[in-house]
PDB file of N, CA and C in Angstrom:
ATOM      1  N   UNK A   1      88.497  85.085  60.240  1.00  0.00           N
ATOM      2  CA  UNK A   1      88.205  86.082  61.244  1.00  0.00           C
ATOM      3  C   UNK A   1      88.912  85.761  62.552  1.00  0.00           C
ATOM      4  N   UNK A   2      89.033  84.455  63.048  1.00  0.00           N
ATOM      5  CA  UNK A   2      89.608  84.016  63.843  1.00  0.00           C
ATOM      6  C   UNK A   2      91.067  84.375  64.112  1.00  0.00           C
ATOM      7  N   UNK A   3      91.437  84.296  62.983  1.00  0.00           N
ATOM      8  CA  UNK A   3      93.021  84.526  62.650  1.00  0.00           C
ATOM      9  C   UNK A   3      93.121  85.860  62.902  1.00  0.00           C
ATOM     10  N   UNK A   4      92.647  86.789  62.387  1.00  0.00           N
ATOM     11  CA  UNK A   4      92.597  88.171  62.426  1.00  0.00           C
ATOM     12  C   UNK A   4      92.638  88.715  63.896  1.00  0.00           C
ATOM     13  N   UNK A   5      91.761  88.179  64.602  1.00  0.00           N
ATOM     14  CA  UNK A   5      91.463  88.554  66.119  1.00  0.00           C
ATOM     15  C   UNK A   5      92.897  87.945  66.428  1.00  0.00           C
ATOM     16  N   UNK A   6      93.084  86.584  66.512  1.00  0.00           N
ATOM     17  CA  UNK A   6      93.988  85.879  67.633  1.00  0.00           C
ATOM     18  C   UNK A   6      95.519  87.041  66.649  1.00  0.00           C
ATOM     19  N   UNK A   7      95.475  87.615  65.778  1.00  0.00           N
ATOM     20  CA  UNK A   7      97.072  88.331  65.393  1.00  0.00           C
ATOM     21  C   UNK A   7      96.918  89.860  66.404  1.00  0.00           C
ATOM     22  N   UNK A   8      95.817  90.152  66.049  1.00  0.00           N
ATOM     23  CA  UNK A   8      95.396  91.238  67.097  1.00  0.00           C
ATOM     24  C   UNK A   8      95.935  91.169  68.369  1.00  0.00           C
ATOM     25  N   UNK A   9      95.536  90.636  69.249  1.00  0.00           N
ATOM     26  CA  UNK A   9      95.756  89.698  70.536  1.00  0.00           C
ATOM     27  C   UNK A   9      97.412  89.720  70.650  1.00  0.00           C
ATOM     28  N   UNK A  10      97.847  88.988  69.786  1.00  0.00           N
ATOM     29  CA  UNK A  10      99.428  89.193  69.795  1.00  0.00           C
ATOM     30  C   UNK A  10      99.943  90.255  69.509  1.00  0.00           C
ATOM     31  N   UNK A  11      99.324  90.958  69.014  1.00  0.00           N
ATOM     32  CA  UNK A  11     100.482  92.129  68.564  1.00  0.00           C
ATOM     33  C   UNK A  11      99.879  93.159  69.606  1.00  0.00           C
ATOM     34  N   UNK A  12      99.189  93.206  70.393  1.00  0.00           N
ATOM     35  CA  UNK A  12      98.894  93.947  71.744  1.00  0.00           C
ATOM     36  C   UNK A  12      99.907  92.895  72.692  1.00  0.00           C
ATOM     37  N   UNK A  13      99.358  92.169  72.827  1.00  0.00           N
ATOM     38  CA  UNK A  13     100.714  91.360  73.578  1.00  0.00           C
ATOM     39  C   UNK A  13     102.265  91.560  73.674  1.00  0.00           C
ATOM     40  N   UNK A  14     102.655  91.486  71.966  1.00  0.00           N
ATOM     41  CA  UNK A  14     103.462  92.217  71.922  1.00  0.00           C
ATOM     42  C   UNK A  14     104.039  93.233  72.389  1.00  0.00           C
ATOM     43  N   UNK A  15     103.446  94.124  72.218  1.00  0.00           N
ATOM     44  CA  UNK A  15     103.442  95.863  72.388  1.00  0.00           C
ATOM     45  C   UNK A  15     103.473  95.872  73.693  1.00  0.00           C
ATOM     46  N   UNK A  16     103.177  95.186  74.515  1.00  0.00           N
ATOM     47  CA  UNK A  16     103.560  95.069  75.985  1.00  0.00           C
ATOM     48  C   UNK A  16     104.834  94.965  76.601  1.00  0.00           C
ATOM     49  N   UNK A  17     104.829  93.388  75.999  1.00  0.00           N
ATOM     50  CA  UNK A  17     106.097  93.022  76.472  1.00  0.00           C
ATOM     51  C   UNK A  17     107.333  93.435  76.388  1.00  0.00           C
ATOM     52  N   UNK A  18     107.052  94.789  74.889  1.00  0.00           N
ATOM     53  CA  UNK A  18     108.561  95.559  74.404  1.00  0.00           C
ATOM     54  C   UNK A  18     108.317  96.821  75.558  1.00  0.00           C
ATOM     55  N   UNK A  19     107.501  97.259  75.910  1.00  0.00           N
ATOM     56  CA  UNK A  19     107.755  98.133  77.338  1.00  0.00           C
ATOM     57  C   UNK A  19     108.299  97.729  77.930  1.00  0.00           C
ATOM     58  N   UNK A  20     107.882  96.269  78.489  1.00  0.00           N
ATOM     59  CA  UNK A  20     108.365  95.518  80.029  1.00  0.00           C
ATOM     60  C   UNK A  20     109.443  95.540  79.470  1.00  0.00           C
ATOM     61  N   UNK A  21     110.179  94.773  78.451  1.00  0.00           N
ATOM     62  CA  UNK A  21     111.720  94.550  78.571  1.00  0.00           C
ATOM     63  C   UNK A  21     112.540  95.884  78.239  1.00  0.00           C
ATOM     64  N   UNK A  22     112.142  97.241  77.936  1.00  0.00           N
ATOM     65  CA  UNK A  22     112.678  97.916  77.650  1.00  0.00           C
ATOM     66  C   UNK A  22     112.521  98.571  79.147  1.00  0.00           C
ATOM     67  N   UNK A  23     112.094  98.378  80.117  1.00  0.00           N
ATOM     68  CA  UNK A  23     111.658  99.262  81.550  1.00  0.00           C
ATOM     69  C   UNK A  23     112.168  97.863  82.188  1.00  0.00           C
ATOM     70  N   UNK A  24     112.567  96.856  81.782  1.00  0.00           N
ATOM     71  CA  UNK A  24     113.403  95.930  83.436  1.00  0.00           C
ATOM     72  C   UNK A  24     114.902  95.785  82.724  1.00  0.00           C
ATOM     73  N   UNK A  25     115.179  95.944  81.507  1.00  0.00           N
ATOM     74  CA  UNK A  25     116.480  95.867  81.317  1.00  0.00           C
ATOM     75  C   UNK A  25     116.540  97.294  81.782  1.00  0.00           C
ATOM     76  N   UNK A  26     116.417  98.361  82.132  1.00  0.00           N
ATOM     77  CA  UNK A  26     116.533  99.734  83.124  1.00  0.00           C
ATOM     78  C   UNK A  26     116.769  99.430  84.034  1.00  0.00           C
ATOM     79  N   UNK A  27     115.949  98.183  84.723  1.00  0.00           N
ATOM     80  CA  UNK A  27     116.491  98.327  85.651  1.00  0.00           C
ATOM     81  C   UNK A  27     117.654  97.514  86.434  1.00  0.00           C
ATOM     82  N   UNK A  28     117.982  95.693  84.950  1.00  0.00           N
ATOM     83  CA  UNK A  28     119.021  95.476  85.341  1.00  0.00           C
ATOM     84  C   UNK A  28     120.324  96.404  85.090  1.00  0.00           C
ATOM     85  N   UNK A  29     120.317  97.008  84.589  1.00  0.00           N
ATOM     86  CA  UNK A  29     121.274  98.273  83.901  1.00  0.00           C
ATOM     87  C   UNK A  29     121.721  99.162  85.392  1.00  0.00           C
ATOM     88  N   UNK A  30     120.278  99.417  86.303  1.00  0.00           N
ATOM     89  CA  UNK A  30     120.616 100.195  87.541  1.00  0.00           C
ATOM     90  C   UNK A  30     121.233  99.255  88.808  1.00  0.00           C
ATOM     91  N   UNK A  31     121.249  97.936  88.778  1.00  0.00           N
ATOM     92  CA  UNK A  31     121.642  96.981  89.713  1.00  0.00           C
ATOM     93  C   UNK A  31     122.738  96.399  89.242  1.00  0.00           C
ATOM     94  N   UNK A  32     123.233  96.540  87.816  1.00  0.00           N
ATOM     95  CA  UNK A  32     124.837  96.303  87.741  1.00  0.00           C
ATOM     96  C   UNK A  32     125.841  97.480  87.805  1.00  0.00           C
ATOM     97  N   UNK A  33     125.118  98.758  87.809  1.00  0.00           N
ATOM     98  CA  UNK A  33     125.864 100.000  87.682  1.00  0.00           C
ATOM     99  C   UNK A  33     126.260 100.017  89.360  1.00  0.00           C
ATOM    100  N   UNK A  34     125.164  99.710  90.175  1.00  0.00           N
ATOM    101  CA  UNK A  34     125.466  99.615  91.217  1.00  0.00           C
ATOM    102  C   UNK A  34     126.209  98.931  91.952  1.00  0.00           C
ATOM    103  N   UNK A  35     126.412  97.538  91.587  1.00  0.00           N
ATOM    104  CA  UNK A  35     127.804  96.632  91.561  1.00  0.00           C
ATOM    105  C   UNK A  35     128.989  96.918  90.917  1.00  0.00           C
ATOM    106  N   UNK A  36     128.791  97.359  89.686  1.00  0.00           N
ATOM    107  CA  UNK A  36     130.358  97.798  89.162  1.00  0.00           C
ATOM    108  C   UNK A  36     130.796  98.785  90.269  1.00  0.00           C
ATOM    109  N   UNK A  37     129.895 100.356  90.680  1.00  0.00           N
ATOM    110  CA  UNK A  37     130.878 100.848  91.484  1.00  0.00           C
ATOM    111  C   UNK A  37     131.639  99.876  93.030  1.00  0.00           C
ATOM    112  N   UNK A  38     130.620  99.563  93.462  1.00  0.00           N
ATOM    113  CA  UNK A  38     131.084  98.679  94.614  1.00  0.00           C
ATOM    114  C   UNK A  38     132.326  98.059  94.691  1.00  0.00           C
ATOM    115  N   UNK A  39     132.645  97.372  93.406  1.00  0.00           N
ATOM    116  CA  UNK A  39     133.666  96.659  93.086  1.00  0.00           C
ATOM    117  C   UNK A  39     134.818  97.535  92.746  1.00  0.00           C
ATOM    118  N   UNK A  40     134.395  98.779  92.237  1.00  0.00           N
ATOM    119  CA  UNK A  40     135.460  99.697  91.282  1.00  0.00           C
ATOM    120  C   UNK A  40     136.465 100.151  92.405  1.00  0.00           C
ATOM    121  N   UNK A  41     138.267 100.017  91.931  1.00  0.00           N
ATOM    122  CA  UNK A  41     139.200  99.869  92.806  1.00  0.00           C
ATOM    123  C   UNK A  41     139.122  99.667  94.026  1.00  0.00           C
ATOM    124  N   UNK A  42     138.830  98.488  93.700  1.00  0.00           N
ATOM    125  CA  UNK A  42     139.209  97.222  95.078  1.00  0.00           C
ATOM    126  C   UNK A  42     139.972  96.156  94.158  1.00  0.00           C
ATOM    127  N   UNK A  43     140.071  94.743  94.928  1.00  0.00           N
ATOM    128  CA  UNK A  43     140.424  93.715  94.232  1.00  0.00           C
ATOM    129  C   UNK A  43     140.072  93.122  93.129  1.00  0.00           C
ATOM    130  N   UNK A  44     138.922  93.540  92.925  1.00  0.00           N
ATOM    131  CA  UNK A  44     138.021  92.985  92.143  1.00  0.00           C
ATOM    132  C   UNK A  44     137.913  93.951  90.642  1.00  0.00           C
ATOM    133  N   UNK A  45     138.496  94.925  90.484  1.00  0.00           N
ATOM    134  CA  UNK A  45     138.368  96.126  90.034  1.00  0.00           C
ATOM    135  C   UNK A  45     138.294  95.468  88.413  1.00  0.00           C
ATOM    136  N   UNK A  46     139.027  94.566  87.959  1.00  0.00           N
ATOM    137  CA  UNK A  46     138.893  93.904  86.495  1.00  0.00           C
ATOM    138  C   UNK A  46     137.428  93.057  86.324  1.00  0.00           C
ATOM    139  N   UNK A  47     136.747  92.865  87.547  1.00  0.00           N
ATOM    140  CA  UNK A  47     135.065  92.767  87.601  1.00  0.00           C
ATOM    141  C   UNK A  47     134.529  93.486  87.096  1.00  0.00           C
ATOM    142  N   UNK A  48     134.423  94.747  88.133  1.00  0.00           N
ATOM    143  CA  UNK A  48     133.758  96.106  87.704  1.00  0.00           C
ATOM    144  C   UNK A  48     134.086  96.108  86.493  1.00  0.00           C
ATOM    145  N   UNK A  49     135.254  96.563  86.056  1.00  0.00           N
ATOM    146  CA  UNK A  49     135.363  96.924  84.383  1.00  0.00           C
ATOM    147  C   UNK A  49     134.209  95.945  83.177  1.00  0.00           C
ATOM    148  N   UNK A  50     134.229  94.618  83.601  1.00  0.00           N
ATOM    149  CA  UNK A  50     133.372  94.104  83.007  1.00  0.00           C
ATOM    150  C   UNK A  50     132.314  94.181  82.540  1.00  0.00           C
ATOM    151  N   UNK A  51     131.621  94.380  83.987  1.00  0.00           N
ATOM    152  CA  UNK A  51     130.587  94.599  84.693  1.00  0.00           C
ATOM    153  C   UNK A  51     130.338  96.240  83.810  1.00  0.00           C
ATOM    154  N   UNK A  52     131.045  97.247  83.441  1.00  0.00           N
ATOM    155  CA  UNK A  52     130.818  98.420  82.809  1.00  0.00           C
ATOM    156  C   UNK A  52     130.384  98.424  81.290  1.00  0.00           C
ATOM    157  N   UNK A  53     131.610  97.356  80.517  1.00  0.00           N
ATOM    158  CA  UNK A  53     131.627  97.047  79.253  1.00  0.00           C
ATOM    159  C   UNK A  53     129.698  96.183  79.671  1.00  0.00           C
ATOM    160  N   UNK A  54     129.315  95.453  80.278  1.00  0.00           N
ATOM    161  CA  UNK A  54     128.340  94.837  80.209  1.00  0.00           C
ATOM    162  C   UNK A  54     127.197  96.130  79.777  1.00  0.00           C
ATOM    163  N   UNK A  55     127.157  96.991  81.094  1.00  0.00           N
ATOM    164  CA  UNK A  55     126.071  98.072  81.439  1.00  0.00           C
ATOM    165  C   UNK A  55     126.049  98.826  79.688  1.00  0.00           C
ATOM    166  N   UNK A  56     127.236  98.840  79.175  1.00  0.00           N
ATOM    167  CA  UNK A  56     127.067  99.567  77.573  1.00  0.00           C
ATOM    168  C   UNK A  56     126.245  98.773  76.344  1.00  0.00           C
ATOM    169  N   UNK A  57     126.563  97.506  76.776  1.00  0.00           N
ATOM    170  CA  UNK A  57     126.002  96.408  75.664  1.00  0.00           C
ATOM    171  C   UNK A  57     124.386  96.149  76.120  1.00  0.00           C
ATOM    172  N   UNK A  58     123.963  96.159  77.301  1.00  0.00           N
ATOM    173  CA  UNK A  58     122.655  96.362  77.701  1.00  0.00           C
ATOM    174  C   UNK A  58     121.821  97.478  77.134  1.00  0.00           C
ATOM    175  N   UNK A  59     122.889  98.795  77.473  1.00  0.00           N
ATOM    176  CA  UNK A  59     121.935 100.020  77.031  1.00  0.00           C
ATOM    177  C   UNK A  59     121.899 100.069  75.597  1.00  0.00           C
ATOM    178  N   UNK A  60     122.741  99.451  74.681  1.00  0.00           N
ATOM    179  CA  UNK A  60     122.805  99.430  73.031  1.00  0.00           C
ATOM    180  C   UNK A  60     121.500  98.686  72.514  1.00  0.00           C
ATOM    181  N   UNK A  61     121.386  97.237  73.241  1.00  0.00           N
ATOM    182  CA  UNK A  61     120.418  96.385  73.445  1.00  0.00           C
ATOM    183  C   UNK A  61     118.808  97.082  73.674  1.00  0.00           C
ATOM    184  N   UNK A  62     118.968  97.847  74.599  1.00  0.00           N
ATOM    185  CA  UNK A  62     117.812  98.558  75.456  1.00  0.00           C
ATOM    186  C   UNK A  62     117.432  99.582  74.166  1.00  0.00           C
ATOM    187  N   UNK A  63     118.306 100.494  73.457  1.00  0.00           N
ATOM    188  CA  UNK A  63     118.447 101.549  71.997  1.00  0.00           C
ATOM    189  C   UNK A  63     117.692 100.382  70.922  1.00  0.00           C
ATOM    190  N   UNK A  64     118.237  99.048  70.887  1.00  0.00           N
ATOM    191  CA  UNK A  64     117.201  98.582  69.599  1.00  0.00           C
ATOM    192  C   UNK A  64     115.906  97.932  70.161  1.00  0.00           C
ATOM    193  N   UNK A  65     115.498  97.671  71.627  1.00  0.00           N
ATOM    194  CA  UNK A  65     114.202  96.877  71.438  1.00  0.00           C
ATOM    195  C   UNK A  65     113.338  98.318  71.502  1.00  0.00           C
ATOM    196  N   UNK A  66     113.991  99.421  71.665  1.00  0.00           N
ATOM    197  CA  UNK A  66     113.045 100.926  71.749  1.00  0.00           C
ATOM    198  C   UNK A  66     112.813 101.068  70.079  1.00  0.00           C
ATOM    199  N   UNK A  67     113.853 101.314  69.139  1.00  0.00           N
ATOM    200  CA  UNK A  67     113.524 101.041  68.225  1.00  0.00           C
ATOM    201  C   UNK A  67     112.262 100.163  67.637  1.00  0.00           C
ATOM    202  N   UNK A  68     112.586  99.045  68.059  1.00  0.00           N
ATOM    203  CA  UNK A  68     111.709  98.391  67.477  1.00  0.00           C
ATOM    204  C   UNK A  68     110.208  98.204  67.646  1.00  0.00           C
ATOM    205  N   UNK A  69     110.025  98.804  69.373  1.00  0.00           N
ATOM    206  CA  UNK A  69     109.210  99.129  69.513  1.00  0.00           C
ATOM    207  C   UNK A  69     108.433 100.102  68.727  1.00  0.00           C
ATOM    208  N   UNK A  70     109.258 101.134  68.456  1.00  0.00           N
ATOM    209  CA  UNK A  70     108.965 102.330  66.978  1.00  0.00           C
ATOM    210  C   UNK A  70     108.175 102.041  66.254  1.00  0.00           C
ATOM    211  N   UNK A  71     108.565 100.929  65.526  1.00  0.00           N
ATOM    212  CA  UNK A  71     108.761 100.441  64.289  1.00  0.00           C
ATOM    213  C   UNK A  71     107.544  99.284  63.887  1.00  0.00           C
ATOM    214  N   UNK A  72     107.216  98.662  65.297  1.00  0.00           N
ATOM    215  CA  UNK A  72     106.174  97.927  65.192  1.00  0.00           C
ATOM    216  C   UNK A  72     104.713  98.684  64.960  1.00  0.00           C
TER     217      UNK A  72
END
Protein backbone atom coordinates (compact mmCIF):
# COMPACT_ATOMS: atom_id res chain seq x y z
CA UNK A 1 0.00 0.00 0.00
CA UNK A 2 2.85 2.08 0.76
CA UNK A 3 4.27 1.64 -2.57
CA UNK A 4 1.09 2.42 -4.24
CA UNK A 5 0.66 5.84 -2.44
CA UNK A 6 4.49 6.89 -2.57
CA UNK A 7 4.03 5.98 -6.99
CA UNK A 8 0.98 8.17 -6.70
CA UNK A 9 2.92 11.02 -5.14
CA UNK A 10 5.37 10.76 -8.01
CA UNK A 11 3.47 10.62 -10.77
CA UNK A 12 1.56 13.90 -9.53
CA UNK A 13 4.95 15.17 -9.05
CA UNK A 14 5.64 14.29 -12.18
CA UNK A 15 2.80 15.79 -13.96
CA UNK A 16 4.02 18.97 -12.56
CA UNK A 17 7.22 19.24 -13.34
CA UNK A 18 6.34 18.42 -17.26
CA UNK A 19 4.25 21.81 -17.11
CA UNK A 20 7.08 23.68 -15.40
CA UNK A 21 9.61 22.56 -17.98
CA UNK A 22 7.36 22.82 -20.81
CA UNK A 23 6.26 26.73 -19.55
CA UNK A 24 10.21 27.82 -18.60
CA UNK A 25 11.76 26.30 -21.64
CA UNK A 26 8.98 29.13 -23.20
CA UNK A 27 10.44 31.10 -21.67
CA UNK A 28 14.15 30.38 -22.25
CA UNK A 29 13.04 30.20 -25.95
CA UNK A 30 11.66 34.09 -25.37
CA UNK A 31 15.13 35.36 -23.83
CA UNK A 32 17.26 33.82 -26.59
CA UNK A 33 14.92 35.00 -29.38
CA UNK A 34 15.51 38.16 -27.81
CA UNK A 35 19.30 37.99 -27.98
CA UNK A 36 19.53 36.47 -31.34
CA UNK A 37 17.75 39.63 -32.68
CA UNK A 38 20.05 41.99 -30.75
CA UNK A 39 22.95 40.37 -32.18
CA UNK A 40 21.33 39.84 -35.76
CA UNK A 41 23.61 41.92 -38.36
CA UNK A 42 26.05 43.30 -36.29
CA UNK A 43 29.43 41.68 -35.64
CA UNK A 44 28.30 39.11 -33.97
CA UNK A 45 25.69 38.09 -36.54
CA UNK A 46 27.26 34.19 -36.83
CA UNK A 47 26.07 34.29 -32.86
CA UNK A 48 22.66 35.15 -33.57
CA UNK A 49 22.47 32.51 -36.26
CA UNK A 50 23.34 30.07 -33.60
CA UNK A 51 21.56 31.36 -31.15
CA UNK A 52 18.38 30.73 -33.92
CA UNK A 53 19.43 27.11 -34.90
CA UNK A 54 19.39 26.84 -30.83
CA UNK A 55 15.66 28.58 -30.38
CA UNK A 56 14.50 25.53 -33.12
CA UNK A 57 16.11 22.64 -31.16
CA UNK A 58 14.47 24.01 -27.88
CA UNK A 59 11.04 24.33 -29.45
CA UNK A 60 11.44 20.52 -31.02
CA UNK A 61 12.52 19.65 -27.38
CA UNK A 62 9.55 21.76 -25.87
CA UNK A 63 7.04 19.47 -29.00
CA UNK A 64 8.32 16.14 -27.15
CA UNK A 65 8.18 16.91 -23.31
CA UNK A 66 4.32 18.19 -24.46
CA UNK A 67 4.00 14.98 -25.95
CA UNK A 68 4.93 13.21 -23.32
CA UNK A 69 3.17 14.95 -21.13
CA UNK A 70 0.11 13.45 -23.39
CA UNK A 71 1.10 10.33 -23.02
CA UNK A 72 1.71 10.04 -19.37
Amino acid sequence: MDTQLNMEKEADIFKVLLAHWINHTGDHIDGYQEWAEKLKETSLDSVSQEIYLAIDLMREAQTKIKEAKLRF
